[in-house]
Protein backbone atom coordinates (compact mmCIF):
# COMPACT_ATOMS: atom_id res chain seq x y z
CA UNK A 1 0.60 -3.81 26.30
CA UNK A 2 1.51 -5.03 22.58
CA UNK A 3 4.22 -6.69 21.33
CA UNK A 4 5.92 -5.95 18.18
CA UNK A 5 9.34 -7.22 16.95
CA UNK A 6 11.79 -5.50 15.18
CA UNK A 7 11.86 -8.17 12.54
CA UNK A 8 8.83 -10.58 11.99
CA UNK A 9 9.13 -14.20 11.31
CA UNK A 10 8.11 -16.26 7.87
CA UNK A 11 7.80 -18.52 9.39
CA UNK A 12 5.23 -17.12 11.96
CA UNK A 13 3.78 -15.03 9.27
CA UNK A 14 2.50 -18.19 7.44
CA UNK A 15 0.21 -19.50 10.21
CA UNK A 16 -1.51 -16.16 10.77
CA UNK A 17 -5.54 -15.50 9.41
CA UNK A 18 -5.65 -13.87 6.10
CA UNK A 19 -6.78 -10.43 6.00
CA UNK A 20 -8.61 -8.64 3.16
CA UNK A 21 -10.47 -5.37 2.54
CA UNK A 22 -14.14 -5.63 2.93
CA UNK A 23 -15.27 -2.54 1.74
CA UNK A 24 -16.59 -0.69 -1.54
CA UNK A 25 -14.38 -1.11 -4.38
CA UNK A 26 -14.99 1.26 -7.79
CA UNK A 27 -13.27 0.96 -10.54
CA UNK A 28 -12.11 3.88 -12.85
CA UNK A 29 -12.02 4.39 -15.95
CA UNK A 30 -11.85 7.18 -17.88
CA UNK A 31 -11.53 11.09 -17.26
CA UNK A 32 -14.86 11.60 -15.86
CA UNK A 33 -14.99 9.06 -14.32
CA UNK A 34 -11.85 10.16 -12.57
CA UNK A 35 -12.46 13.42 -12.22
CA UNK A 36 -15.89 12.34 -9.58
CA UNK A 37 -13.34 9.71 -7.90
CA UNK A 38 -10.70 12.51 -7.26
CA UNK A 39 -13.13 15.03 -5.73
CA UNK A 40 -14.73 12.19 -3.68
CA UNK A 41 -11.19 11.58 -2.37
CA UNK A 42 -10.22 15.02 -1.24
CA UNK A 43 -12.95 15.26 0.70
CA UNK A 44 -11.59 12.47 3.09
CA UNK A 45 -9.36 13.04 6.13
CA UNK A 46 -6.72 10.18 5.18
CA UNK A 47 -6.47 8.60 2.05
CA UNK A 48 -4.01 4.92 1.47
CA UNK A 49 -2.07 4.72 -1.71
CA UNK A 50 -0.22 1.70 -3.91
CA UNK A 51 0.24 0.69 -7.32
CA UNK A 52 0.01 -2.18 -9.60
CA UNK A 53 2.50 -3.01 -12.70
CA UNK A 54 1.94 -5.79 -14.89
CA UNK A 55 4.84 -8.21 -14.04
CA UNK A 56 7.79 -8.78 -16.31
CA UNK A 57 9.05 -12.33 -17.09
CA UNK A 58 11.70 -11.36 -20.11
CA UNK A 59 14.66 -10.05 -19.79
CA UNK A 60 14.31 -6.19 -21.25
CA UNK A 61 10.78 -6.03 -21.35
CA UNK A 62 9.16 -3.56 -19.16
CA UNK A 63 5.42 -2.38 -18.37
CA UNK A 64 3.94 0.74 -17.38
CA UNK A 65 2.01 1.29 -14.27
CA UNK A 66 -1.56 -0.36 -15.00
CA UNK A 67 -3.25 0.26 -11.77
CA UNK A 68 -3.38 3.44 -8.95
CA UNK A 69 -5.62 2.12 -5.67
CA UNK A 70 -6.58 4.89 -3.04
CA UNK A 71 -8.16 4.25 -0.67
CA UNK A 72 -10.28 5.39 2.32
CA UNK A 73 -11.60 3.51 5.47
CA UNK A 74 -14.45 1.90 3.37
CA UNK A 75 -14.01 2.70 -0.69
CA UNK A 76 -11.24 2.16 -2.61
CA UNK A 77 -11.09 3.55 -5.97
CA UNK A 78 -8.95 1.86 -8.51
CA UNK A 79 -7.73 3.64 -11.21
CA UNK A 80 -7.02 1.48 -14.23
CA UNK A 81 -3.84 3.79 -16.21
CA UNK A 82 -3.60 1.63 -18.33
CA UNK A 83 -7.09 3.00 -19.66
CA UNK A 84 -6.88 6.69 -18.24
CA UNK A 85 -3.16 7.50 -18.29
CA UNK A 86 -2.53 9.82 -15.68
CA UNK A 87 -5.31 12.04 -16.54
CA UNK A 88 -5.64 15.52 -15.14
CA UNK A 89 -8.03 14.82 -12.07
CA UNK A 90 -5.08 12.04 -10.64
CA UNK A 91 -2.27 14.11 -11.39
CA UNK A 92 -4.27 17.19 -9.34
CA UNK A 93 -4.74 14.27 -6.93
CA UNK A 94 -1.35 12.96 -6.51
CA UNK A 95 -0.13 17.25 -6.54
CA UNK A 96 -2.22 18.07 -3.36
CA UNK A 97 -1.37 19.16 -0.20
CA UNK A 98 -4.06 19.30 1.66
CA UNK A 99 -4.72 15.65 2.20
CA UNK A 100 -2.39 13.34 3.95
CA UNK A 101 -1.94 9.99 1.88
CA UNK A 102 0.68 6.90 3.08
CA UNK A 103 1.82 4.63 0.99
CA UNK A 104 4.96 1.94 1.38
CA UNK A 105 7.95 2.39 -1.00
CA UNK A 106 6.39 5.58 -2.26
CA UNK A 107 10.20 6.97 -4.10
CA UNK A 108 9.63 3.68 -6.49
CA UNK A 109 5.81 4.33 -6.60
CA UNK A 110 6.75 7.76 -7.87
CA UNK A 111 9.51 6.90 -10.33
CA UNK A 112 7.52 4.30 -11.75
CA UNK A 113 3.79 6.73 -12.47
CA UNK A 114 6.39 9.62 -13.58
CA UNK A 115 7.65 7.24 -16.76
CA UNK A 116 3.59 8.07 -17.84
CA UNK A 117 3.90 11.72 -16.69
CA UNK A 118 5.52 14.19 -14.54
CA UNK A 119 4.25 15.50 -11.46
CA UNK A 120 5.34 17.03 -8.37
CA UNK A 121 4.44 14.76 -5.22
CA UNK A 122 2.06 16.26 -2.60
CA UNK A 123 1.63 15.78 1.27
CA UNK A 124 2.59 12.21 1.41
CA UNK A 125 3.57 9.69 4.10
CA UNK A 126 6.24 6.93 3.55
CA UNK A 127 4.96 3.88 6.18
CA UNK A 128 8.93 2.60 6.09
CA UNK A 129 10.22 5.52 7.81
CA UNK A 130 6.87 5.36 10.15
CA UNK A 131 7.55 2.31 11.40
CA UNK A 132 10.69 2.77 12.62
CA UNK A 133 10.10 5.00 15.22
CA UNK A 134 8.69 2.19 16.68
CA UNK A 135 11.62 0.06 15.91
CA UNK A 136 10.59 -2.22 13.25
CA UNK A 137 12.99 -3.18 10.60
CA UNK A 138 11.05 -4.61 8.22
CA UNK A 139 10.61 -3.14 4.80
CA UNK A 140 7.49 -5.34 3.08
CA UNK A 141 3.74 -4.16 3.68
CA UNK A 142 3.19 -7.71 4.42
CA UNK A 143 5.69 -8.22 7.47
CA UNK A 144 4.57 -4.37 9.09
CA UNK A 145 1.01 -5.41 8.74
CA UNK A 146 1.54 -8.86 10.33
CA UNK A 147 3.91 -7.23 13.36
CA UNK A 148 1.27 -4.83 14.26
CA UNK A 149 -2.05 -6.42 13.64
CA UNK A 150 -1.45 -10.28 13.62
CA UNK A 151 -3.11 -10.79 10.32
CA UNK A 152 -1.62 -11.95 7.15
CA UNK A 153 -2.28 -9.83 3.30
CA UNK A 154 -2.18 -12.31 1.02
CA UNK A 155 -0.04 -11.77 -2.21
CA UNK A 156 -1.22 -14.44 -4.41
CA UNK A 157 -2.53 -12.14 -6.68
CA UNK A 158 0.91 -9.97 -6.94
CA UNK A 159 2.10 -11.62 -10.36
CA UNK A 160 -0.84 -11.33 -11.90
CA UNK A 161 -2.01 -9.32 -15.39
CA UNK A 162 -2.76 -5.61 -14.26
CA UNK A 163 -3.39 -4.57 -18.17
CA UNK A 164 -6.11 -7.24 -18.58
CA UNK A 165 -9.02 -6.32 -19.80
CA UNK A 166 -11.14 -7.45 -16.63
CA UNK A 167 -9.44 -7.49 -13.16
CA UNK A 168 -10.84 -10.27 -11.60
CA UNK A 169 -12.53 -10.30 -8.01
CA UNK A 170 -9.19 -11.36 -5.93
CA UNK A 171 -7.16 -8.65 -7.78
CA UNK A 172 -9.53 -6.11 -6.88
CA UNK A 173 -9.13 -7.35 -3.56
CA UNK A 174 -5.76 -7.62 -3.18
CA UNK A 175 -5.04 -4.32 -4.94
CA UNK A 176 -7.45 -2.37 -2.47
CA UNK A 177 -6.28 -4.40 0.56
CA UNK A 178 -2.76 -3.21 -0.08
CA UNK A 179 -4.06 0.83 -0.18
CA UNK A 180 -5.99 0.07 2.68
CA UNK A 181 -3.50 -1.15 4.91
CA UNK A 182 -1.38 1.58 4.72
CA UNK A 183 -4.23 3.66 6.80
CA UNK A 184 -4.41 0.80 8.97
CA UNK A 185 -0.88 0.57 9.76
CA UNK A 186 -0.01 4.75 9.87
CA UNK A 187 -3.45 5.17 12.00
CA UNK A 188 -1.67 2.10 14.41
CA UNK A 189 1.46 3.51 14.37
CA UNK A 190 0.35 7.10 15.74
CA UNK A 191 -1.50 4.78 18.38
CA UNK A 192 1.10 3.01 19.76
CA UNK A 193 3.78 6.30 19.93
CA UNK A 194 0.66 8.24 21.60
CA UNK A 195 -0.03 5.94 24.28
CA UNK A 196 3.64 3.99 24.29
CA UNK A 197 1.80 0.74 24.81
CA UNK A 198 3.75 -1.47 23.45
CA UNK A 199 7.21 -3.28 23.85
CA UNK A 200 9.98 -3.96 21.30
CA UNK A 201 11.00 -7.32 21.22
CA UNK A 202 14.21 -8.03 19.72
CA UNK A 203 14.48 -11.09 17.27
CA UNK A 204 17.85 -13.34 17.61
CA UNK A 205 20.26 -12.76 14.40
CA UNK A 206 20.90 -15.72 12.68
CA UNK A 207 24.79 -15.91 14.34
CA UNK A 208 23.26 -15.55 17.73
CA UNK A 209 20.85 -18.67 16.81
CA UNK A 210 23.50 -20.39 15.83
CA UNK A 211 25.82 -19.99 18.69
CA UNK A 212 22.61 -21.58 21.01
């Protein structure tokens, strides 16, 4: 039987192995180039889905989305907007409804692609609301992943430059490990309410700890 805790440690998080996607990664950019990587895609049973923006460190200054991962078990295509804009194969891609695709904090991933253009969502998942059947509070891809699989995603490579004009090796990476894990974690979660294997572990609150 597994454990899993409503809220996972830091400080338990830190000592964990580091996990990171090992598969195909293909980068994206321009329409045709799209347009292949889109009907690829739909072809798939599941597909995992993030973003990247370049990070803002001045007040009033603000970025577009640079980067759109999907991925499937093995290949993650990354789709550099910064280069393609959200060209007319990814907007039929994130408009379908006949694959499923799970993401974490999809309702900012959407505001933030719809500032390039607008679109109407398709058949997605939304991990956050997932997970909680199970009873896990945590919010942060990084704390769900660690709870259910006892591995660690690194985000080193979070604050990086998503508009540069080559994405290193450790952002492509980290930006496909991130899609990834989101079919990891939904494909885990249907597990565990399937066979009800697991138990919930509550952690102490902080007032609780206190009082011991």
């Amino acid at each position: 039987m597994q454990i899993i805790y409503d809220k996972y440690s830091k400080e338990k998080l830190s000592t964990l192995p580091r996990v990171l996607f090992e598969g195909r990664i293909i980068l994206v950019l321009n329409e045709r180039e799209a347009e292949k990587a889109v009907n690829y895609l739909l072809s798939q049973p599941i597909l995992g889905f993030d973003t990247e923006t370049r990070p803002t460190f001045r007040k009033g200054v603000t970025h577009q989305v640079a980067l759109l991962q999907v991925s499937t078990h093995d290949t993650c295509f990354l789709f550099r907007l910064c280069r393609t804009g959200l060209c007319a194969p990814i907007i039929r891609l994130l408009e379908d409804t006949t694959i499923t695709k799970v993401g974490l904090s999809l309702k900012d991933d959407f505001f933030n692609l719809k500032h390039r253009k607008q679109f109407q969502p398709g058949t997605f998942i939304e991990i956050q609301n997932e997970v909680k059947t199970l009873g896990i509070e945590d919010a942060s891809l990084q704390k769900i992943y660690a709870n259910l699989f006892g591995q660690r995603i690194s985000k080193g490579q979070q604050l990086t430059n998503w508009e540069a004009d080559v994405l290193t090796e450790a952002q492509q990476r980290y930006a496909a490990t991130d899609a990834w894990a989101c079919i990891k974690i939904h494909e885990k979660v249907e597990e565990l309410i399937r066979t009800n294997d697991y138990e919930l572990q509550l952690q102490p609150q902080p007032q609780q700890q206190a009082q011991q």
